[in-house]
C-alpha atoms as a PDB file:
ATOM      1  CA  UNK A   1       2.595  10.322 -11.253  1.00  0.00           C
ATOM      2  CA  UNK A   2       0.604   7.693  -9.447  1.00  0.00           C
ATOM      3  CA  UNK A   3      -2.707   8.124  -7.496  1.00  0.00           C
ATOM      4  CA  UNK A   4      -2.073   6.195  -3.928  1.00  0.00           C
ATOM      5  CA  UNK A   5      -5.135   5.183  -2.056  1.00  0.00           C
ATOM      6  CA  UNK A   6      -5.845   3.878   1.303  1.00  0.00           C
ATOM      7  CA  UNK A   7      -5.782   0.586   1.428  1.00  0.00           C
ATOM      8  CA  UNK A   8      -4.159  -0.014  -1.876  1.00  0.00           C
ATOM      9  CA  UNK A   9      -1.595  -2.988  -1.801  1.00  0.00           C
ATOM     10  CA  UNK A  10       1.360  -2.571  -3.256  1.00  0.00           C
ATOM     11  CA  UNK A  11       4.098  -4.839  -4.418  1.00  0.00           C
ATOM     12  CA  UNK A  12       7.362  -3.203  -4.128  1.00  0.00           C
ATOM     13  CA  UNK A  13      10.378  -3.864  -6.331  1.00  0.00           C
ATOM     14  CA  UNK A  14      12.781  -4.922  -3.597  1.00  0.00           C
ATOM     15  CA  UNK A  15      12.226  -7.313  -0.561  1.00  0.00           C
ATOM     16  CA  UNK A  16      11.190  -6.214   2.851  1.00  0.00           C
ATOM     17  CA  UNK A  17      13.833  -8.214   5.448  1.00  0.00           C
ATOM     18  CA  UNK A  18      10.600  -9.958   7.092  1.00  0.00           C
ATOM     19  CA  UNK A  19      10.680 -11.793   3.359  1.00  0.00           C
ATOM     20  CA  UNK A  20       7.219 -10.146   2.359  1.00  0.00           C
ATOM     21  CA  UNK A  21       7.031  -7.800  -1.312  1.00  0.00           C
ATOM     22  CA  UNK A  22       3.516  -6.322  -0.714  1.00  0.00           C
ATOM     23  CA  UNK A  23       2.466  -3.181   1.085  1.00  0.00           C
ATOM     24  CA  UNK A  24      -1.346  -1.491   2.309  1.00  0.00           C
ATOM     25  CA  UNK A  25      -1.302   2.248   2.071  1.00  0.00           C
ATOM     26  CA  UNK A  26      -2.408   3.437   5.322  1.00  0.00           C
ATOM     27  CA  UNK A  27      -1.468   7.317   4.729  1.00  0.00           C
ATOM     28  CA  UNK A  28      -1.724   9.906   2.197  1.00  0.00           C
ATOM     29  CA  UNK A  29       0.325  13.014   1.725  1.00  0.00           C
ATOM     30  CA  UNK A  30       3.484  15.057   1.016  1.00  0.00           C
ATOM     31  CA  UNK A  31       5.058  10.904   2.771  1.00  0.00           C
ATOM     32  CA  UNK A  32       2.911   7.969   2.065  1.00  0.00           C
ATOM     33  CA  UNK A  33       2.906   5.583   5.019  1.00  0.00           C
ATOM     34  CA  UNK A  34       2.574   2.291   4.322  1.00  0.00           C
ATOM     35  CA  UNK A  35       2.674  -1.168   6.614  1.00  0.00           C
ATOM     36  CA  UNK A  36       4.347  -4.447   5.772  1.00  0.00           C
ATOM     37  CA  UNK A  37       1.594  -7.188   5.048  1.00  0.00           C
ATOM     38  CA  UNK A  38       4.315  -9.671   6.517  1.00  0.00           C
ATOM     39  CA  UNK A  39       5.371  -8.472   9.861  1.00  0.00           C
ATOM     40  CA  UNK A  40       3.048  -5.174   9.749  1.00  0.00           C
ATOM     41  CA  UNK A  41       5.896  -2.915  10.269  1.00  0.00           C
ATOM     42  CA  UNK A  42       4.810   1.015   9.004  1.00  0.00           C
ATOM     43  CA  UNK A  43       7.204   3.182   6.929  1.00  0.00           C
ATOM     44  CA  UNK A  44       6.800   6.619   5.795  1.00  0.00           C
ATOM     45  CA  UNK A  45       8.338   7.312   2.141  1.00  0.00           C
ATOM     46  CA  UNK A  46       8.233  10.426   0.046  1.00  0.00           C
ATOM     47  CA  UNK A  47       5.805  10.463  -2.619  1.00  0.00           C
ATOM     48  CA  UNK A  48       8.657  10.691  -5.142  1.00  0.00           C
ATOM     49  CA  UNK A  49      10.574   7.540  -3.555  1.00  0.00           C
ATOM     50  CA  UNK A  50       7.751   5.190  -3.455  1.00  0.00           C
ATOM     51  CA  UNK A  51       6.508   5.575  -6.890  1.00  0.00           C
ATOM     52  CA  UNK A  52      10.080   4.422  -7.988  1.00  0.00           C
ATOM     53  CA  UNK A  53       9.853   1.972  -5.935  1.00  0.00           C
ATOM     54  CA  UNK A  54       6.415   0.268  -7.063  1.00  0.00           C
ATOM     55  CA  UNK A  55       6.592  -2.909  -9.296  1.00  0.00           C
ATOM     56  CA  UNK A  56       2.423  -2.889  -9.328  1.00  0.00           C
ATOM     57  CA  UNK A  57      -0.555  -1.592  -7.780  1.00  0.00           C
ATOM     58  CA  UNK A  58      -3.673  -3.503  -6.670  1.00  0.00           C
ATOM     59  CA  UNK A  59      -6.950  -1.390  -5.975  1.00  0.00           C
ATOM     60  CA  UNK A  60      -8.093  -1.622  -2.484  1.00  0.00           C
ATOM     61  CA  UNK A  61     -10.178  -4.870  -1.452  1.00  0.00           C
ATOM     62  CA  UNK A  62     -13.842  -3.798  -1.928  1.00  0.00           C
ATOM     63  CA  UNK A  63     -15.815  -4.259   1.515  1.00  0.00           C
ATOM     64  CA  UNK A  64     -18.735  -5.241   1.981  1.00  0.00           C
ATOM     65  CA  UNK A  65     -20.821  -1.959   2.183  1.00  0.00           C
ATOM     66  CA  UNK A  66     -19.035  -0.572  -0.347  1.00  0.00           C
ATOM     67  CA  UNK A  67     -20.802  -3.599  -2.830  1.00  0.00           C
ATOM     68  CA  UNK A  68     -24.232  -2.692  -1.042  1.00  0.00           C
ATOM     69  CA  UNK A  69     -24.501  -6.128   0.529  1.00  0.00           C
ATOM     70  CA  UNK A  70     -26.035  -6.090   4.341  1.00  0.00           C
ATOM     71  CA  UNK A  71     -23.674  -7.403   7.188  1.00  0.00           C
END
C-alpha cells in the first residue's frame, strides 16, 4: 500500500488527453483527488485504483519554511 501526500507528484502509467503524465495530490482519503499538472484538471480516484495506476512517486517540493529559510 502506498502513503499519498499532499502535494506529492505523481507520474501515472497512462497519458492524460491534455498530453501531460504527472499529477499533485491535492486530497487525501477513502478517493484521492488529484489535478493534472498540464491543463490542471482535478480527478477523484479510489485509493485502490490510483496505486495501480502509479508508475513513480516524487515527495512533495520542500517550501521554503519548511527548510527554515526567511521569506
Amino acid at each position: 500500500m502506498l502513503d499519498f501526500a499532499l502535494g506529492d507528484v505523481l507520474h501515472l502509467r497512462k497519458q492524460h488527453p491534455c498530453g501531460s503524465h504527472t499529477w499533485t495530490v491535492v486530497r487525501l482519503g477513502a478517493d484521492i483527488g488529484i489535478r493534472c499538472q498540464g491543463c490542471q484538471r482535478r480527478v477523484l480516484l479510489p485509493r485502490s485504483e490510483l496505486e495501480r495506476r502509479v508508475k513513480t512517486r516524487l515527495p512533495a517540493p520542500a517550501t521554503a519554511v519548511e527548510n527554515g529559510d526567511a521569506l
